[in-house]
Protein backbone atom coordinates (compact mmCIF):
# COMPACT_ATOMS: atom_id res chain seq x y z
CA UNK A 1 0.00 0.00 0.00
CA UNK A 2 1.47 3.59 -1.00
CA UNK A 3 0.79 6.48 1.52
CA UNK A 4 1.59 10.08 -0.01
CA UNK A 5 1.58 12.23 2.71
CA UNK A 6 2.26 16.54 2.07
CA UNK A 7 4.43 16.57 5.25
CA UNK A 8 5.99 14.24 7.67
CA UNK A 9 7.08 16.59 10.37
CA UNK A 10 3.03 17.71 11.08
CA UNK A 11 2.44 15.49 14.16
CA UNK A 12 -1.03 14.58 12.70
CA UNK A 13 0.60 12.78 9.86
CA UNK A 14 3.22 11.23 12.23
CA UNK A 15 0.71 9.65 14.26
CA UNK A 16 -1.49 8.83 11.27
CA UNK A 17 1.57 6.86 9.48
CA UNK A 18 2.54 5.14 12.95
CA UNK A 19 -1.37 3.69 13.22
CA UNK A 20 -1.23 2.96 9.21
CA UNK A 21 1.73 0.99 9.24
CA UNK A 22 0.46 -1.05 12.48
CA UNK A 23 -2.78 -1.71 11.21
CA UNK A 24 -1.81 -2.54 7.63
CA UNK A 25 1.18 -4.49 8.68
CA UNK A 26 -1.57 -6.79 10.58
CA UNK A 27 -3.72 -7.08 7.70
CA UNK A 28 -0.23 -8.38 5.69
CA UNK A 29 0.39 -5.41 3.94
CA UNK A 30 3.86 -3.63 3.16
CA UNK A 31 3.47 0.18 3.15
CA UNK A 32 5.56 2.54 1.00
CA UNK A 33 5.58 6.07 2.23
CA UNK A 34 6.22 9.15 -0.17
CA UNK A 35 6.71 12.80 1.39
CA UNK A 36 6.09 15.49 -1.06
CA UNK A 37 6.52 18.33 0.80
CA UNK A 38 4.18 19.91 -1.01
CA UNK A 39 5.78 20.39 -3.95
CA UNK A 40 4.41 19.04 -6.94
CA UNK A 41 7.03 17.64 -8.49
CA UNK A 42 7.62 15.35 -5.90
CA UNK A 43 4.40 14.67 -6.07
CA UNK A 44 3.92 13.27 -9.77
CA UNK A 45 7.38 11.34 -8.90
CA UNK A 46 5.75 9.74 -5.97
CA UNK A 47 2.46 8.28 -7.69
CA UNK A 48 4.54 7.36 -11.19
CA UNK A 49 6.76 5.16 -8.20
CA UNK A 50 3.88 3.69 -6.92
CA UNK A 51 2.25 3.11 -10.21
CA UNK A 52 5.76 1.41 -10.78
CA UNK A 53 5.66 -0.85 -8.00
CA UNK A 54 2.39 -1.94 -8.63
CA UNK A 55 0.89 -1.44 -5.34
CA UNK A 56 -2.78 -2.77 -4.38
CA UNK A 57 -3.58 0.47 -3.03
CA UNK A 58 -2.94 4.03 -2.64
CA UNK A 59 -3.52 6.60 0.28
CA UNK A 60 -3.15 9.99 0.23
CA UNK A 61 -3.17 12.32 3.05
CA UNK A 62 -2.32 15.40 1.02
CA UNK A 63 -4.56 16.70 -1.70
CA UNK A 64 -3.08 15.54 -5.25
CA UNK A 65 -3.36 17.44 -8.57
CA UNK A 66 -6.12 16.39 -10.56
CA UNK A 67 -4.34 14.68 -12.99
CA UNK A 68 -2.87 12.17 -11.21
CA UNK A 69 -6.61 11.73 -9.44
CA UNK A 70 -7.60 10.96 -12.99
CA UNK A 71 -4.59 8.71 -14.03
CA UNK A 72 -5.24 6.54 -10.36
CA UNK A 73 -9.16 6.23 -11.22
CA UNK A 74 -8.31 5.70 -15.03
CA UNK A 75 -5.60 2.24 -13.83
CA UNK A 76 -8.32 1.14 -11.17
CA UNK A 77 -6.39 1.17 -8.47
CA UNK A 78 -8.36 1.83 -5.00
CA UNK A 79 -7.57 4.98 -3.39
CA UNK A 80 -8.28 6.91 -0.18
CA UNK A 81 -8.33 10.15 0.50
CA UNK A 82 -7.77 10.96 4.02
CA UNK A 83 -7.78 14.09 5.87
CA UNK A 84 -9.77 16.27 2.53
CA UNK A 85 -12.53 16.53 1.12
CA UNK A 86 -11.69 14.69 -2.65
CA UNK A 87 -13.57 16.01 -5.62
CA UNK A 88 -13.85 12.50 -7.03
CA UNK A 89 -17.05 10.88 -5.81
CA UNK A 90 -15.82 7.29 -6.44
CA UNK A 91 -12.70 7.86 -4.50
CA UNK A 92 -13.20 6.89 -0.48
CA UNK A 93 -12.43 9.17 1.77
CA UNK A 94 -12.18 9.76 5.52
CA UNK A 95 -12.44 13.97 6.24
CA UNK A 96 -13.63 16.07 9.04
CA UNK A 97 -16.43 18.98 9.13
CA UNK A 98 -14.75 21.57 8.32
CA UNK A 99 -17.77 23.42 8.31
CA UNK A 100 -18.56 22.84 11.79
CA UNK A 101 -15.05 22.94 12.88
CA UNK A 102 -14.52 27.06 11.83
CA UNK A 103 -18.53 27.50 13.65
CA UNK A 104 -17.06 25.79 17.10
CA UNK A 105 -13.72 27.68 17.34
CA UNK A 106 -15.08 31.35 16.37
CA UNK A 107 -18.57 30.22 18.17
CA UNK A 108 -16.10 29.42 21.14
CA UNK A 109 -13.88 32.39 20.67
CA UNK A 110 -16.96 34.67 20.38
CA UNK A 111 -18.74 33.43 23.57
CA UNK A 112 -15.38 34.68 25.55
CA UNK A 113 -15.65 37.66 24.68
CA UNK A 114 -13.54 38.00 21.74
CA UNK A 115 -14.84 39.98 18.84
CA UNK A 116 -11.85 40.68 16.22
CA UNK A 117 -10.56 37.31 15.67
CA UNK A 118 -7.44 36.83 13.30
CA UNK A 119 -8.68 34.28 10.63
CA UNK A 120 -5.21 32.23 9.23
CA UNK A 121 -6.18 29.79 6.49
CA UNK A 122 -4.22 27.50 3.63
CA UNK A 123 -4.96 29.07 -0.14
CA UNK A 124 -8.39 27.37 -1.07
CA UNK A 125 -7.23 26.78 -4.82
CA UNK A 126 -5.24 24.32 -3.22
CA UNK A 127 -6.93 23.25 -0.01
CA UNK A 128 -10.62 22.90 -0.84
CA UNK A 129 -11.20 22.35 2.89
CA UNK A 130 -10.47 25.93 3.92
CA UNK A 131 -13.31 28.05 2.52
CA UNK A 132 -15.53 25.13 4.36
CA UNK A 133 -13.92 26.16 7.30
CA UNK A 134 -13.97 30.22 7.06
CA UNK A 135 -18.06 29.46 6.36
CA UNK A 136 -18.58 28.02 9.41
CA UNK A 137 -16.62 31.03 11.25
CA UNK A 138 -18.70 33.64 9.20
CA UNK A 139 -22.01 31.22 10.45
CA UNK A 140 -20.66 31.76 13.74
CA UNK A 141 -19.89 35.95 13.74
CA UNK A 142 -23.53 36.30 11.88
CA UNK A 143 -25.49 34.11 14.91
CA UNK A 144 -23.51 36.19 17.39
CA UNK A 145 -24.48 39.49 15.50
CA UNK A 146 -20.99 40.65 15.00
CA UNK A 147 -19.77 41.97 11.80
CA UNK A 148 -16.89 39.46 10.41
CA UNK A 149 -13.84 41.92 9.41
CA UNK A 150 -12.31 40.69 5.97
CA UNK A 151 -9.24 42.94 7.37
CA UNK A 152 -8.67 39.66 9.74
CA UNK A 153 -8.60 36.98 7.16
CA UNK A 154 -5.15 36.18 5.95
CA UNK A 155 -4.03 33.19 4.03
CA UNK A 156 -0.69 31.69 4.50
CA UNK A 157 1.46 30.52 1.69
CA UNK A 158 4.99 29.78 2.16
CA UNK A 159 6.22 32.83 1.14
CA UNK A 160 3.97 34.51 3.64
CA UNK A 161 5.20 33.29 6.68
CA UNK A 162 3.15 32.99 9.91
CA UNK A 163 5.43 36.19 11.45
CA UNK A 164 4.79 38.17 8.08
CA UNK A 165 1.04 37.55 8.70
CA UNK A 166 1.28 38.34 12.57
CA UNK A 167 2.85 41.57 11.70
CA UNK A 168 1.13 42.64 8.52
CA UNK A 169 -2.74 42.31 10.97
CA UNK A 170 -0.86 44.07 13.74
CA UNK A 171 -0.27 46.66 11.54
CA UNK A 172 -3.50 46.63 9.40
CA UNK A 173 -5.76 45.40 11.85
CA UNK A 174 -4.87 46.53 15.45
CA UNK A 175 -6.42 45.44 18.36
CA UNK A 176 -7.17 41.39 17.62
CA UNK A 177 -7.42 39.42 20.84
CA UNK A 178 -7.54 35.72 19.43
CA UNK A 179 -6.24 33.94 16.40
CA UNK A 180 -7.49 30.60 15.32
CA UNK A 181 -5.27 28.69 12.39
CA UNK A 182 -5.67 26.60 9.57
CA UNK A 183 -4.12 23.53 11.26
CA UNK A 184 -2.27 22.22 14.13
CA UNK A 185 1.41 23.40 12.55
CA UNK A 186 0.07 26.96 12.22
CA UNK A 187 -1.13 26.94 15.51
CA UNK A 188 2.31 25.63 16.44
CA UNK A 189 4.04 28.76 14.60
CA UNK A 190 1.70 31.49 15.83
CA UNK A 191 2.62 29.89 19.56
CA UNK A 192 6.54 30.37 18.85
């Protein structure tokens, strides 16, 4: 079984990839792990290897280009998507609400007290997930009766690092007293 994950050094992947390997290594599978680090490259190389070594199956825990969705579905092999939302209906996949899980943290954040709220989410051209997830937080500003404040949205790309972002809102947007993040490794960086 081939496992394409985006990152290895996200701690959700890491424990993801330790249960994976137990579970399938039970069931008398071998896994193959690729890392792409989100590049995309690496990411064509990693299902034209496990195309290569013919593997029964493939996971992915990142979200792959369409093409190679289409070249996986047009070979037949059985594929999971873990983690996202796929686009391809006859793919399985395994995802959270991402809806509900942007409602429950402004909701949260709201019901503290907190009304500017800094808003740091992946590009949604390539993380379909995200605009799910800024819904629910709008859902949650509009059932409070607070105006959302696009000034507090920013998206992170790599090139946009987590301090450029914290510094570009202090600047623009003074005066935020919570930030919720995109993921668990954002979180991480807006801690440090």
């Amino acid at each position: 079984i081939a496992v394409i994950l985006g990152e290895i050094v996200n701690p959700y992947n890491a424990h993801l990839l330790n249960n994976l390997t137990t579970r399938l290594h039970d069931a008398g599978y071998t896994l193959l792990v690729f890392v792409t680090n989100q590049r995309r490259s690496l990411e064509d190389s990693a299902v034209q290897n496990a195309i290569s070594k013919n593997v029964d199956a493939l996971v992915a825990c990142t979200q792959l280009k369409p093409d190679n969705m289409e070249l996986i579905r047009g070979l037949g092999i059985p594929f999971l998507q873990i983690g996202l939302v796929s686009t391809t209906p006859e793919f399985c996949q395994v995802s959270k609400d991402e809806y509900h899980a942007g409602y429950l943290a402004a909701r949260h954040l709201l019901e503290k007290g907190h009304r500017r709220i800094l808003h740091i989410v992946f590009p949604q051209k390539y993380f379909a997930f995200s605009g799910e997830r800024t819904r629910g937080f709008r859902q949650a500003y509009e059932e409070a009766g607070v105006p959302f404040d696009e000034g507090l949205l920013y998206t992170y790309y790599r090139e946009n690092t987590i301090q450029r972002i914290l510094e570009q809102a202090a600047e623009k947007s003074p005066g935020f007293t919570a930030i919720t993040a995109g993921n668990d490794m954002l979180a991480w960086q807006v801690i440090e």
